[in-house]
N, C-alpha and C. Protein backbone atom coordinates (compact mmCIF):
# COMPACT_ATOMS: atom_id res chain seq x y z
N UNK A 1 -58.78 35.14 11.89
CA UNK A 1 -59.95 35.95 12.19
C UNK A 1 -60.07 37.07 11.17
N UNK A 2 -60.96 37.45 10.41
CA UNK A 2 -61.44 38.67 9.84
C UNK A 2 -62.06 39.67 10.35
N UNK A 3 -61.33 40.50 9.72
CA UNK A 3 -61.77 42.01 10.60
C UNK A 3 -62.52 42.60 9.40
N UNK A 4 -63.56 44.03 9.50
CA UNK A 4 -64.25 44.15 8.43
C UNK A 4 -64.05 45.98 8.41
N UNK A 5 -63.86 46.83 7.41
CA UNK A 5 -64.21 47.88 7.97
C UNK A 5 -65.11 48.50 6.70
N UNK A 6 -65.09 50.18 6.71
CA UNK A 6 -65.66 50.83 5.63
C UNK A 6 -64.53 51.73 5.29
N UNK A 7 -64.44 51.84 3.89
CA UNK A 7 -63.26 52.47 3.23
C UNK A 7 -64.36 53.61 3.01
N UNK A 8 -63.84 55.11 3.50
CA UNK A 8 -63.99 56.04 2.07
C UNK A 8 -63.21 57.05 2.11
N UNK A 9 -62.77 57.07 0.79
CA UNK A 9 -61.65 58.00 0.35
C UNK A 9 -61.65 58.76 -0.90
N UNK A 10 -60.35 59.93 -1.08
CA UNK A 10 -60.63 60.05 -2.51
C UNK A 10 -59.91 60.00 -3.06
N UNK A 11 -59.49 59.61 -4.02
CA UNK A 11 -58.35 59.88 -5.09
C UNK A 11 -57.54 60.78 -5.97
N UNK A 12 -56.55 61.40 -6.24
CA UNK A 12 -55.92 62.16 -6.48
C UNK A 12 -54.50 61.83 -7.57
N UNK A 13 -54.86 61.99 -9.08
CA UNK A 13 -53.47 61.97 -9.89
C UNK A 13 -53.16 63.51 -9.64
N UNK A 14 -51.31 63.08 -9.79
CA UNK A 14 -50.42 64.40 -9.52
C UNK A 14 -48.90 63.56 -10.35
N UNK A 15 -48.62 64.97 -11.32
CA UNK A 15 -47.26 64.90 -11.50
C UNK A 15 -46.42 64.24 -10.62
N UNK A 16 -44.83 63.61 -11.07
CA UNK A 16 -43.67 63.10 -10.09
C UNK A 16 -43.23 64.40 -9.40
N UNK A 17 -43.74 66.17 -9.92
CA UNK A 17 -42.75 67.16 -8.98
C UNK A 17 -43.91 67.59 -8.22
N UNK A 18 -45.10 67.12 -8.13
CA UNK A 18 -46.07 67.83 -7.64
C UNK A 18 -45.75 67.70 -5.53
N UNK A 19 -45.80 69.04 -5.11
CA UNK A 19 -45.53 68.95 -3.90
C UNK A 19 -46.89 69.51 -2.59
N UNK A 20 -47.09 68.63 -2.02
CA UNK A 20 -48.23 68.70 -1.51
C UNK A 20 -48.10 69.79 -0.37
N UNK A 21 -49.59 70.45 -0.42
CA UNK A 21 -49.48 71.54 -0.05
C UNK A 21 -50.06 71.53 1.42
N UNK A 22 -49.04 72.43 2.61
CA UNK A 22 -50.07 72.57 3.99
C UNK A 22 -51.27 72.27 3.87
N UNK A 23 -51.41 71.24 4.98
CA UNK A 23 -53.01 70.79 5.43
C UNK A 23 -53.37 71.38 6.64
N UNK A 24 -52.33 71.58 7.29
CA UNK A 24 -52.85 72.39 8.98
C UNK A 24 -53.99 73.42 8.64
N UNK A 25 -54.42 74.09 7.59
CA UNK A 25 -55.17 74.92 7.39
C UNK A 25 -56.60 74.72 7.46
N UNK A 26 -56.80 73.74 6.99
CA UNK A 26 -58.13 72.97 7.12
C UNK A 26 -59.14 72.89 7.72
N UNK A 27 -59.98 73.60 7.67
CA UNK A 27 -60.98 73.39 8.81
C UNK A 27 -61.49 72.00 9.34
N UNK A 28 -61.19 72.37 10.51
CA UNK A 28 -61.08 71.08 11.49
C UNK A 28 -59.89 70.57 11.86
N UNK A 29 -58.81 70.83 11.38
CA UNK A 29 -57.58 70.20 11.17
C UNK A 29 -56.67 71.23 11.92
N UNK A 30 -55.99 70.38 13.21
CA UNK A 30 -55.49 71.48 14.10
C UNK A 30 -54.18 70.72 13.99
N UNK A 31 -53.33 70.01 13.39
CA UNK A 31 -52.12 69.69 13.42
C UNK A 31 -52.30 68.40 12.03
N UNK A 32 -51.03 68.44 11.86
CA UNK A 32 -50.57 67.47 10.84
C UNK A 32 -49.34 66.47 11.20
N UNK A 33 -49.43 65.22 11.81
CA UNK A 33 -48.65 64.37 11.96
C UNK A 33 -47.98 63.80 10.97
N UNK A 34 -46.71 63.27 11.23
CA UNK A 34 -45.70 63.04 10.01
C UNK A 34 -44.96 63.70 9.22
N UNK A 35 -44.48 63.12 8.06
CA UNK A 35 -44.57 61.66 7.66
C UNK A 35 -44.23 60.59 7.78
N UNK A 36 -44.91 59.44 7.32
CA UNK A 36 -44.28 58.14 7.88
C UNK A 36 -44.08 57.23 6.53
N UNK A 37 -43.08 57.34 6.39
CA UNK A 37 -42.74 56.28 4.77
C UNK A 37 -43.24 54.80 5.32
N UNK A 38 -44.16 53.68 4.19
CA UNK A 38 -43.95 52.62 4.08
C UNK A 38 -43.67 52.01 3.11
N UNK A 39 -43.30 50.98 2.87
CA UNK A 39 -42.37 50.48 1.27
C UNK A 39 -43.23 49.00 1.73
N UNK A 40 -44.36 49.41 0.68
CA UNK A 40 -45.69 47.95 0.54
C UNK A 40 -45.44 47.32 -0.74
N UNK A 41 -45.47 45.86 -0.92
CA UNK A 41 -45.26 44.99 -1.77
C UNK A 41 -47.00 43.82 -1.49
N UNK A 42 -47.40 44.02 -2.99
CA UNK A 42 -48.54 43.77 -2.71
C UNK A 42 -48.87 42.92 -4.19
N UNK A 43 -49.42 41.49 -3.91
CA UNK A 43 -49.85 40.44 -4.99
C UNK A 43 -51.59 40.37 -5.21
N UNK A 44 -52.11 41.02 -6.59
CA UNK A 44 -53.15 40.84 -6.62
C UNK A 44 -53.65 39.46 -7.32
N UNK A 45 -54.88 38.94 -6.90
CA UNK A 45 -55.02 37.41 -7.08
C UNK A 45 -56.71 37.88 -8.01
N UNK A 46 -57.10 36.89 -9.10
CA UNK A 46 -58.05 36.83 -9.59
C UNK A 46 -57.97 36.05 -11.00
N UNK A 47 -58.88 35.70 -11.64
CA UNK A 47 -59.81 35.01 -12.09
C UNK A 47 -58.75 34.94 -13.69
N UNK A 48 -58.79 33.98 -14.47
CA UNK A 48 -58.15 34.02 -15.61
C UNK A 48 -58.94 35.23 -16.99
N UNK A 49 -60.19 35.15 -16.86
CA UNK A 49 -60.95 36.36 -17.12
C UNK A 49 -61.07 37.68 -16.69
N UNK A 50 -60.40 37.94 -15.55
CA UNK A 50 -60.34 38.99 -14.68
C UNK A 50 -62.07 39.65 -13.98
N UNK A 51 -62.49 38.74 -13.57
CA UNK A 51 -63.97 38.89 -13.28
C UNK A 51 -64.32 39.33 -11.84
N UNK A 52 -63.38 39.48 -11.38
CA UNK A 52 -63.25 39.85 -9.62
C UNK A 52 -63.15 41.45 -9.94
N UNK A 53 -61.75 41.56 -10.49
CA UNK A 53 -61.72 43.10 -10.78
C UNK A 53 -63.47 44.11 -11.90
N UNK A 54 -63.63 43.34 -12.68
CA UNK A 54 -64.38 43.74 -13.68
C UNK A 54 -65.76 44.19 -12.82
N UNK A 55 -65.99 43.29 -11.53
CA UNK A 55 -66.95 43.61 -10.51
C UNK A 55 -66.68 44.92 -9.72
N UNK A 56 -65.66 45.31 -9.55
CA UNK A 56 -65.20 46.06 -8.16
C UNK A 56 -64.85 45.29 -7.23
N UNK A 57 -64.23 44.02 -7.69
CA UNK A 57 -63.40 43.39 -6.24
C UNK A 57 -62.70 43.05 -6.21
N UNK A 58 -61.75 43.50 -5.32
CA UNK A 58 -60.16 42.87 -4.96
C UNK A 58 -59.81 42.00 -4.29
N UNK A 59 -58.74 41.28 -4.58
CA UNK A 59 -58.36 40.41 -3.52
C UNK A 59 -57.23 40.44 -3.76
N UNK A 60 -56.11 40.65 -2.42
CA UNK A 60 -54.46 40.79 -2.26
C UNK A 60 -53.73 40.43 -1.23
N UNK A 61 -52.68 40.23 -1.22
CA UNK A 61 -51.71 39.80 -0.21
C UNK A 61 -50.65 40.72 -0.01
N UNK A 62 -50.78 41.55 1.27
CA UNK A 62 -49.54 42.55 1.17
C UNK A 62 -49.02 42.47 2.11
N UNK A 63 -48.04 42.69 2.02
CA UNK A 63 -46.72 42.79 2.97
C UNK A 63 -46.11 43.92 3.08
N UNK A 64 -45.95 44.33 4.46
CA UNK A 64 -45.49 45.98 4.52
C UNK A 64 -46.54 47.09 5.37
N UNK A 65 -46.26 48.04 6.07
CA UNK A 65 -47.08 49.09 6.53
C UNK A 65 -47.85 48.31 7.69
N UNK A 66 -48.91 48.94 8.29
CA UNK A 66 -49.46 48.49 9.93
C UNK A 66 -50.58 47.73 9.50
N UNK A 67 -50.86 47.50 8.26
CA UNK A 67 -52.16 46.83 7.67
C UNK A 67 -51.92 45.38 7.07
N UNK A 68 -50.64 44.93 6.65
CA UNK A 68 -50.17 43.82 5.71
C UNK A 68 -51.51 42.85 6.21
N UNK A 69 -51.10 41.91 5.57
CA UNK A 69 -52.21 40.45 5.46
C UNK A 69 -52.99 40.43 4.34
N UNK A 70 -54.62 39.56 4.13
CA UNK A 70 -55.32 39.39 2.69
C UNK A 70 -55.77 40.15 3.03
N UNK A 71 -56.34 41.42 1.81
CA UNK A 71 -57.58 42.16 1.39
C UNK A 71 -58.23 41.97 0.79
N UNK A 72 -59.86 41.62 1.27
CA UNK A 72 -60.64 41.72 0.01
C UNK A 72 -61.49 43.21 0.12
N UNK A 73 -61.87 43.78 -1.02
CA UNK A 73 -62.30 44.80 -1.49
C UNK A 73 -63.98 44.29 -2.16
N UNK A 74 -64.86 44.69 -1.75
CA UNK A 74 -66.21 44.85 -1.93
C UNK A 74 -66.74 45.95 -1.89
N UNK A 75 -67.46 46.48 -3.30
CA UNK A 75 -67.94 47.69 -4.00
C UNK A 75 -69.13 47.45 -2.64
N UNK A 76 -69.79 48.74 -1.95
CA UNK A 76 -70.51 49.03 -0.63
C UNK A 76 -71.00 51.29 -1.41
N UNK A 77 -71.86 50.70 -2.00
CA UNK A 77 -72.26 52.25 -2.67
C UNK A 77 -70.88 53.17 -3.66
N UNK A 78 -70.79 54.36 -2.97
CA UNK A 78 -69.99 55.36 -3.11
C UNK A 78 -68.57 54.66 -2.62
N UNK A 79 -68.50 54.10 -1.52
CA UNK A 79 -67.21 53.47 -0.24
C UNK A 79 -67.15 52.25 -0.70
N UNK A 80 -66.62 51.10 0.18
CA UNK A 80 -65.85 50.00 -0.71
C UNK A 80 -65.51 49.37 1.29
N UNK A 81 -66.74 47.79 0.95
CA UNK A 81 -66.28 47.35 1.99
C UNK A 81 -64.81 46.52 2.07
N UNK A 82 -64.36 46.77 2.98
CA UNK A 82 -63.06 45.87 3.11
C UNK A 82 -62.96 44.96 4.12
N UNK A 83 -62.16 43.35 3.91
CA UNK A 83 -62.34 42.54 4.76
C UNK A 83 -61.10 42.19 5.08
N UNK A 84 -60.15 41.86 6.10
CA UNK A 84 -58.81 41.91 6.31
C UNK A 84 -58.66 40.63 7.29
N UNK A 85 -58.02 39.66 6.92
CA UNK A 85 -57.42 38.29 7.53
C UNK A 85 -56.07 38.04 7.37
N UNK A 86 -55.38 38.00 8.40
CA UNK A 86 -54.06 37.88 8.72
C UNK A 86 -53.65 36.89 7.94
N UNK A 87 -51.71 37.42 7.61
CA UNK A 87 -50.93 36.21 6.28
C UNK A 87 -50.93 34.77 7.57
N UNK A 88 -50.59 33.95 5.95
CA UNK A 88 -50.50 32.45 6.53
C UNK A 88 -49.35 32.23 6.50
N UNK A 89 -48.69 31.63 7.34
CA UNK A 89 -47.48 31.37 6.62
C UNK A 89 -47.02 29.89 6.16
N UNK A 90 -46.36 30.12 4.81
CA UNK A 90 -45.88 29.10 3.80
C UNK A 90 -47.29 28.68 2.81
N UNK A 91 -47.91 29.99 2.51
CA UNK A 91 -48.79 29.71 1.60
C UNK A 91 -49.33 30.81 1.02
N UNK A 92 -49.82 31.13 -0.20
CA UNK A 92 -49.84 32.42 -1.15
C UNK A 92 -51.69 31.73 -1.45
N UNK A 93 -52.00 31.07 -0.82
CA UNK A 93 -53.42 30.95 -1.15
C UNK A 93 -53.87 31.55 -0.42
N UNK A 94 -55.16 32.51 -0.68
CA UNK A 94 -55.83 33.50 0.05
C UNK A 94 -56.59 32.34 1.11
N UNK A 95 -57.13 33.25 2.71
CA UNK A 95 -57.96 32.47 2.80
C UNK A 95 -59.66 32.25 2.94
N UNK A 96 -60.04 30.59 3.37
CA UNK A 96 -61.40 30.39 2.89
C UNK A 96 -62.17 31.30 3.20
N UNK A 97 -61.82 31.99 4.57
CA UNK A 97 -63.41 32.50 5.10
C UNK A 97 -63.20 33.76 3.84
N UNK A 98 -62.72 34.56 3.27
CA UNK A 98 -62.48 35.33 1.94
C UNK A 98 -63.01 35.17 0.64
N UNK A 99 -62.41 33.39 0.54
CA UNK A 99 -62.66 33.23 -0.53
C UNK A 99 -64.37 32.75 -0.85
N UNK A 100 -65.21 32.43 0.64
CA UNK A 100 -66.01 31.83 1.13
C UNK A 100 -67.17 33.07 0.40
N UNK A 101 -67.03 34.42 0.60
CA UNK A 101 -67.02 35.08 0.07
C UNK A 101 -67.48 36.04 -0.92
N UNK A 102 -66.63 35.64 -1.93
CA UNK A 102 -66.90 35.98 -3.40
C UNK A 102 -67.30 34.52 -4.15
N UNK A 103 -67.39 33.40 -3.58
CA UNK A 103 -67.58 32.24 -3.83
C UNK A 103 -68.72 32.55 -5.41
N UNK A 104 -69.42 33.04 -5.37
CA UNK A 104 -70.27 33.04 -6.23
C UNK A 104 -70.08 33.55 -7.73
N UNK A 105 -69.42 34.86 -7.44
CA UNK A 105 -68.36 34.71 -8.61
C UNK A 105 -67.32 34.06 -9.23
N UNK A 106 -66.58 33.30 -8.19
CA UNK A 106 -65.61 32.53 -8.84
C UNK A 106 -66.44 30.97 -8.83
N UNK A 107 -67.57 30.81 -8.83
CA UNK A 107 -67.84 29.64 -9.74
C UNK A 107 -66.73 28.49 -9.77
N UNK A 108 -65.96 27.99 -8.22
CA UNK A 108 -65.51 26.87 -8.36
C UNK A 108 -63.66 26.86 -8.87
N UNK A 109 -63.63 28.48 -9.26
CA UNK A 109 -62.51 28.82 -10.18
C UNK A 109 -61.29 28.86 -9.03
N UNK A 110 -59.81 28.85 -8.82
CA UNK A 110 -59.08 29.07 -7.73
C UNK A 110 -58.47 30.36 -8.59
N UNK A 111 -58.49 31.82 -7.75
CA UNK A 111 -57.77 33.00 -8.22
C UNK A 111 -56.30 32.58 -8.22
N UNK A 112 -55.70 33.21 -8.93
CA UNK A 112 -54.25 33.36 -9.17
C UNK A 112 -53.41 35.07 -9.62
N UNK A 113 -52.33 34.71 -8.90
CA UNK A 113 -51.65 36.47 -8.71
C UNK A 113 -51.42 36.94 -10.48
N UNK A 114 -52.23 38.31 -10.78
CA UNK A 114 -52.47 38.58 -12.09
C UNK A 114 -51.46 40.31 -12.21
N UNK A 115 -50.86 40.62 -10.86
CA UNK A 115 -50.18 41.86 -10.81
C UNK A 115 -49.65 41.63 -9.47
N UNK A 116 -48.31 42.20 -9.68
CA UNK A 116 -47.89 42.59 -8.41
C UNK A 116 -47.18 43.82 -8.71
N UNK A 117 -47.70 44.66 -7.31
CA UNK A 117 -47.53 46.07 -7.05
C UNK A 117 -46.30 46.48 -5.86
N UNK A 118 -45.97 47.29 -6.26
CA UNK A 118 -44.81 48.10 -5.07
C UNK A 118 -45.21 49.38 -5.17
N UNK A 119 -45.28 49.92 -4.12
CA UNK A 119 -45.75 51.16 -3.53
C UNK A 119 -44.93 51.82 -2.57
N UNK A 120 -43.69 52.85 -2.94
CA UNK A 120 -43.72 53.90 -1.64
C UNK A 120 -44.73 54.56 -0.92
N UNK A 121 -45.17 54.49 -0.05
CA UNK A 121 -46.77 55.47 0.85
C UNK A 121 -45.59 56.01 1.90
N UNK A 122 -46.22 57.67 1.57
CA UNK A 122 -46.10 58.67 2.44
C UNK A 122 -47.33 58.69 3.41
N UNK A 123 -47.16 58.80 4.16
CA UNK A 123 -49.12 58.94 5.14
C UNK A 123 -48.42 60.24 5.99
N UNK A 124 -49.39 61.06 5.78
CA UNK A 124 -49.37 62.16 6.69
C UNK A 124 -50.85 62.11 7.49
N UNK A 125 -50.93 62.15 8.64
CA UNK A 125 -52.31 61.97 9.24
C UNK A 125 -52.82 63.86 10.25
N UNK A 126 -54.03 63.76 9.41
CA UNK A 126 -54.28 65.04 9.94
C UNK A 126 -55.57 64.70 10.62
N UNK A 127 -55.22 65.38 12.25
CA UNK A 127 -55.33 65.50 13.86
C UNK A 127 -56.26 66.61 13.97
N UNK A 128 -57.74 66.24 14.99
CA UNK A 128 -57.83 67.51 15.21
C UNK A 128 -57.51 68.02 16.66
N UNK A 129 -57.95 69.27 17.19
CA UNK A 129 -57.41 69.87 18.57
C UNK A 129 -57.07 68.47 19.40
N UNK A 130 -58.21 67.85 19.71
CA UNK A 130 -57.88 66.51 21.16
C UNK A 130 -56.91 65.64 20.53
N UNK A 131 -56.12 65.62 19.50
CA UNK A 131 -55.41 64.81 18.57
C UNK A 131 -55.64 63.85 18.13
N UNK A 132 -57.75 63.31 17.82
CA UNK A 132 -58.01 62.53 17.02
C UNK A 132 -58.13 62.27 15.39
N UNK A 133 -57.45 61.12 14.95
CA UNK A 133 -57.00 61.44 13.69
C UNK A 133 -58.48 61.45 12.52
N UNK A 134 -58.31 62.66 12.16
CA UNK A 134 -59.76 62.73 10.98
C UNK A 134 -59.88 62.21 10.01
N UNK A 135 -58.13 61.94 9.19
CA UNK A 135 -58.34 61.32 8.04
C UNK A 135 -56.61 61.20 7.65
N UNK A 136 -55.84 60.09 6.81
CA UNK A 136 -54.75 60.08 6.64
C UNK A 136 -54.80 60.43 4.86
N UNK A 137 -53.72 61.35 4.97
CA UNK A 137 -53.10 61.05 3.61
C UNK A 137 -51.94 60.70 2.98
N UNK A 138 -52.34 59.68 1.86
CA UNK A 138 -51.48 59.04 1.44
C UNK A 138 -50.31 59.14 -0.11
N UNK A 139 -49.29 59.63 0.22
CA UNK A 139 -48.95 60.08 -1.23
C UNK A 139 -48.24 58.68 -1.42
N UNK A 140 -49.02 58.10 -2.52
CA UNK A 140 -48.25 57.20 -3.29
C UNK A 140 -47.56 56.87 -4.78
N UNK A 141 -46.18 56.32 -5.12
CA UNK A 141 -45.09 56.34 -6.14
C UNK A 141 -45.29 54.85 -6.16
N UNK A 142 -46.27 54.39 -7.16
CA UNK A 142 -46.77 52.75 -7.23
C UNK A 142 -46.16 51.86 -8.94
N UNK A 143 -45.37 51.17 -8.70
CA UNK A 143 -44.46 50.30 -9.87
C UNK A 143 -45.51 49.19 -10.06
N UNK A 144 -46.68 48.73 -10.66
CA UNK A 144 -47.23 47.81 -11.13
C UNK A 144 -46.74 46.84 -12.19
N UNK A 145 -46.26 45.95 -12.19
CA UNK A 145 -46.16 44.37 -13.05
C UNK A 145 -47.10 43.75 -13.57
N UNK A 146 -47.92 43.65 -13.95
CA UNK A 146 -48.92 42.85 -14.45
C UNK A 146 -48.73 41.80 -15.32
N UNK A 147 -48.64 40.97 -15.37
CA UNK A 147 -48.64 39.41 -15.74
C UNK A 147 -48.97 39.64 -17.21
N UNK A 148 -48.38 38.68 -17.69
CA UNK A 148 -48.76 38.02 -19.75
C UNK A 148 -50.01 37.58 -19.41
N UNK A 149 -51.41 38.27 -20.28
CA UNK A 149 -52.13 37.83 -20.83
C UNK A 149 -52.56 36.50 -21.32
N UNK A 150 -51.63 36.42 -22.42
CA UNK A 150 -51.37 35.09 -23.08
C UNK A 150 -50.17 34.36 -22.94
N UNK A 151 -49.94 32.91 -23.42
CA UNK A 151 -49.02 32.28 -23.52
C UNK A 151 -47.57 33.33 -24.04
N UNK A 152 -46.87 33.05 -23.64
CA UNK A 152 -45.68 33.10 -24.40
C UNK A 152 -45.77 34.89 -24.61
N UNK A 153 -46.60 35.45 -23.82
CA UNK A 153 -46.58 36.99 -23.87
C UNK A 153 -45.75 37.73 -23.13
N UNK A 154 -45.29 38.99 -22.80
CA UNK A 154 -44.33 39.40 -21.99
C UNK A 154 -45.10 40.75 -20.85
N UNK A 155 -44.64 40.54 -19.51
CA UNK A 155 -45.42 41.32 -18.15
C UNK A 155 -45.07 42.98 -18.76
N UNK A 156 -46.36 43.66 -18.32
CA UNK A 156 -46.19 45.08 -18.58
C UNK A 156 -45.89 45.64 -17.41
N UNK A 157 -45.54 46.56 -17.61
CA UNK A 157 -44.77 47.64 -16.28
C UNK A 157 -45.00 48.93 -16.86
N UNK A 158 -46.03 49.31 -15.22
CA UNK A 158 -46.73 50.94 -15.63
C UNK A 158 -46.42 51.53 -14.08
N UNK A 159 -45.67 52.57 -14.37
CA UNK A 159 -45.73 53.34 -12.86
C UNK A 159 -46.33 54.69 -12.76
N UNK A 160 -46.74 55.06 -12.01
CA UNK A 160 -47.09 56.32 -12.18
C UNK A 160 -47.20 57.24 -10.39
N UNK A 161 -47.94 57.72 -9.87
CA UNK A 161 -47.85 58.77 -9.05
C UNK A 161 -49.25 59.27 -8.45
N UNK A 162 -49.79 58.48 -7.11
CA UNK A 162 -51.23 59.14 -6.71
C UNK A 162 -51.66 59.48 -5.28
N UNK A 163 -52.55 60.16 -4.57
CA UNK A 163 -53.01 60.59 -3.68
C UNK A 163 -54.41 60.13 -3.22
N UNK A 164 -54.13 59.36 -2.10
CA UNK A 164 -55.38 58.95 -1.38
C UNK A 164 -55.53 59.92 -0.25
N UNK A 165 -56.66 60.28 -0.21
CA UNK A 165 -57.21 60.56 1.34
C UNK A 165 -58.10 60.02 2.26
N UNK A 166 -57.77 59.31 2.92
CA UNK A 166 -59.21 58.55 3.40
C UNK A 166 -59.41 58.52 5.16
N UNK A 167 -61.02 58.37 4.97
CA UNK A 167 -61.75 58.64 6.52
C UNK A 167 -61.37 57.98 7.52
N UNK A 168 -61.01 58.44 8.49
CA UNK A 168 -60.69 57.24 9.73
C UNK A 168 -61.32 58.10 10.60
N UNK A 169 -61.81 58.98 11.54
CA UNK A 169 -62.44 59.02 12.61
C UNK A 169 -62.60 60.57 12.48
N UNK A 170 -63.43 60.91 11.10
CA UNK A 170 -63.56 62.53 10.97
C UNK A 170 -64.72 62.22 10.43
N UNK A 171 -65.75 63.24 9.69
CA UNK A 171 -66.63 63.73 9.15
C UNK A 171 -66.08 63.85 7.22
N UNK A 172 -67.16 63.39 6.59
CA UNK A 172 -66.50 63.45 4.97
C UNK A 172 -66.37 64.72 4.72
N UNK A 173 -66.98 65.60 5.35
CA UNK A 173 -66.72 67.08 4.99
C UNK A 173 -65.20 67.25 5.36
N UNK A 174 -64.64 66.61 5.52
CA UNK A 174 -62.91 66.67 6.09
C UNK A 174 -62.47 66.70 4.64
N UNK A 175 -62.85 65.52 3.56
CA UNK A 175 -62.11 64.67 2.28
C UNK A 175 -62.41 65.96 1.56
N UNK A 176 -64.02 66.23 1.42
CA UNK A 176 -64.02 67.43 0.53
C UNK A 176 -63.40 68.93 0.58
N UNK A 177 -62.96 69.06 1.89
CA UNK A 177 -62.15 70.58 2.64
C UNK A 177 -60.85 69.95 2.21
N UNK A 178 -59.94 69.09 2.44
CA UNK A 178 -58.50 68.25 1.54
C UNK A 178 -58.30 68.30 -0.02
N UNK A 179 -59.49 67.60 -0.12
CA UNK A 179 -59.93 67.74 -1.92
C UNK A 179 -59.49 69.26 -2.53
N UNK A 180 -59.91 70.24 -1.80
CA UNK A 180 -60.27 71.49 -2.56
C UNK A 180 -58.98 72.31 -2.79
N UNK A 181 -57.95 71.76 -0.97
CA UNK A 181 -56.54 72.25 -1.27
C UNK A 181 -55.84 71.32 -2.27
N UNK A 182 -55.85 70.47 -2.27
CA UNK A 182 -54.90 69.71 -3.24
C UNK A 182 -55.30 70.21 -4.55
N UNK A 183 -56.09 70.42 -5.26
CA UNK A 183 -56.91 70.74 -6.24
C UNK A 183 -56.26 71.51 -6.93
N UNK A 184 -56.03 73.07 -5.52
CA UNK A 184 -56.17 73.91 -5.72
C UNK A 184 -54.51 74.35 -6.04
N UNK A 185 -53.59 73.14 -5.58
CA UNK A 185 -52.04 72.66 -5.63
C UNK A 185 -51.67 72.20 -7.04
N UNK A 186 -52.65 71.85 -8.03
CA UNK A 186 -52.73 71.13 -8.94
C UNK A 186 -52.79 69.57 -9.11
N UNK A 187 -53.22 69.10 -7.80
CA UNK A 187 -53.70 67.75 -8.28
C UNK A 187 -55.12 67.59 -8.78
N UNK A 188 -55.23 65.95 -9.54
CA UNK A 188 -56.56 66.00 -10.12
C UNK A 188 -57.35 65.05 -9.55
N UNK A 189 -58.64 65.25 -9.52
CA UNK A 189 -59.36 64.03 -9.30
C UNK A 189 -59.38 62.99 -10.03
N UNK A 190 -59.31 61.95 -9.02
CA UNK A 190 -58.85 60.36 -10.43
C UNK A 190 -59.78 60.08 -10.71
N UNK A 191 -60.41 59.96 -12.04
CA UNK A 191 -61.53 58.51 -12.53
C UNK A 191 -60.92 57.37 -12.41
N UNK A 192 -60.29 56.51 -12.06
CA UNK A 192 -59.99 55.26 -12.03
C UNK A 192 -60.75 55.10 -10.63
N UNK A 193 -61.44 53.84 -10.62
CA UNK A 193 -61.66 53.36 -9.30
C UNK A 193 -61.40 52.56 -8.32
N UNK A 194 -59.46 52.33 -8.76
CA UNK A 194 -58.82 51.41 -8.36
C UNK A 194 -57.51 51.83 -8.78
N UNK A 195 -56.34 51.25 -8.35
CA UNK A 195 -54.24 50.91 -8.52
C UNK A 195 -54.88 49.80 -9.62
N UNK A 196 -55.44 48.67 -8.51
CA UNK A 196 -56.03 47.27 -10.25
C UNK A 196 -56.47 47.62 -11.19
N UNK A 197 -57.24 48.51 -11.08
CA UNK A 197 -57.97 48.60 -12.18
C UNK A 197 -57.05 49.65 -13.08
N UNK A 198 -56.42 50.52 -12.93
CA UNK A 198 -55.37 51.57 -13.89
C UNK A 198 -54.75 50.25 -14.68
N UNK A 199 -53.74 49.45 -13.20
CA UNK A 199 -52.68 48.52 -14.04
C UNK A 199 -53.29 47.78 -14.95
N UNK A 200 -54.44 46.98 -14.72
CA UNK A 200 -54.97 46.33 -15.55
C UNK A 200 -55.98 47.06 -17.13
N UNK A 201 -55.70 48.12 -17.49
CA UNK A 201 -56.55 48.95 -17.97
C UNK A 201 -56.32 47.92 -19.71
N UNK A 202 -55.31 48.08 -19.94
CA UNK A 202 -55.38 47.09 -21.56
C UNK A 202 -55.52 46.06 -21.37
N UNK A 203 -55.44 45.34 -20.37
CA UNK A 203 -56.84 44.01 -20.09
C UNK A 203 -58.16 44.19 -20.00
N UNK A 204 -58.31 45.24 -19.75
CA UNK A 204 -59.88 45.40 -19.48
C UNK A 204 -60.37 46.05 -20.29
N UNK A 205 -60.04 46.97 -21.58
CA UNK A 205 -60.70 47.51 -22.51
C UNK A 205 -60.71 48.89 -22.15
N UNK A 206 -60.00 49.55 -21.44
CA UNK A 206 -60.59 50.79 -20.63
C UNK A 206 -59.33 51.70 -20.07
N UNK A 207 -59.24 52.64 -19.73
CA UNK A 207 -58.54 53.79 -19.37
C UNK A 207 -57.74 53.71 -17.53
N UNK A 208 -59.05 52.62 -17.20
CA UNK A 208 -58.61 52.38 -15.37
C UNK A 208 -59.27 53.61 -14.90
């Protein structure tokens, strides 16, 4: 069965010493739950051209944290719809109703795993007074692999260090009141519009 939701979040590069700063302060934000470490291992699948990513769309298999199973990722404005179908087991092929899909882009093509990612996620979830959660944040320490290009080429390995915040049952004026402390901590706002899209950045011509 597929489940469907709406992603929106924001992104955040930060140094390996950068230490994130009280959120209880926040307007709206009457407690801060956590943290809760997860250790996610995650296979991204696409196109020998990389034409899924080049769109804004993902497709992955992760294992790990309260979310594991396939993701697909569909650009939805500013936010990014997401579609989520439970793993199969004894098989690394995504499935149809997914692939059913993006069908139109892949033109007949079968995706294949072009990166695989490991991710420590910190999630701290900030609560307001009745202790509904407004929005989680996520500090993530992400080891990307990305696959040979070409024949007989050798996998690159890029790690680096980032901050998600994203909406679950608050107002976006929550992300931008978060935004302004972290900011203000020295993290930066990311231009990348994706983990795929950074790792894959000298495949794609571009910065990520």
């Amino acid at each position: 069965m597929v489940a469907e939701q709406l992603e929106i979040e924001r992104k955040f590069d930060v140094d390996e010493g950068f230490a994130v700063p009280a959120l209880d302060g926040v307007p709206g934000v009457a407690a801060v739950a956590g943290p809760v470490v997860h250790e996610l291992a995650a296979v991204y699948h696409d196109t020998a051209d990389l034409r899924l990513v080049r769109t804004r769309v993902t497709l992955r298999r992760r294992t790990g944290g309260p979310d594991e199973g396939w993701h697909l990722k569909l650009p939805a404005g500013a936010a990014r719809r997401e579609l989520h179908a439970p793993l199969t087991d004894g098989t690394d092929v995504a499935p149809a109703e997914l692939l059913d899909v993006i069908g139109g882009l892949l033109a007949g093509e079968v995706p294949a795993p072009v990166v695989t990612m490991r991710t420590r996620r910190v999630v701290t979830a900030l609560r307001d007074a009745p202790g509904r959660v407004l929005a989680e944040l996520a500090d993530d320490t992400v080891t990307a692999t990305v696959a040979a290009g070409t024949a007989g080429g050798a996998p690159e390995v890029r790690s680096w260090r980032e901050l998600e915040v994203e909406l679950v049952d608050g107002p976006e004026a929550v992300l931008a009141a978060v935004g302004e402390v972290l900011v203000a901590a020295g993290a930066r706002p990311s231009p990348r519009a994706s983990k795929l899209a950074f790792a894959l950045s000298s495949r794609l011509g571009r910065s990520g």
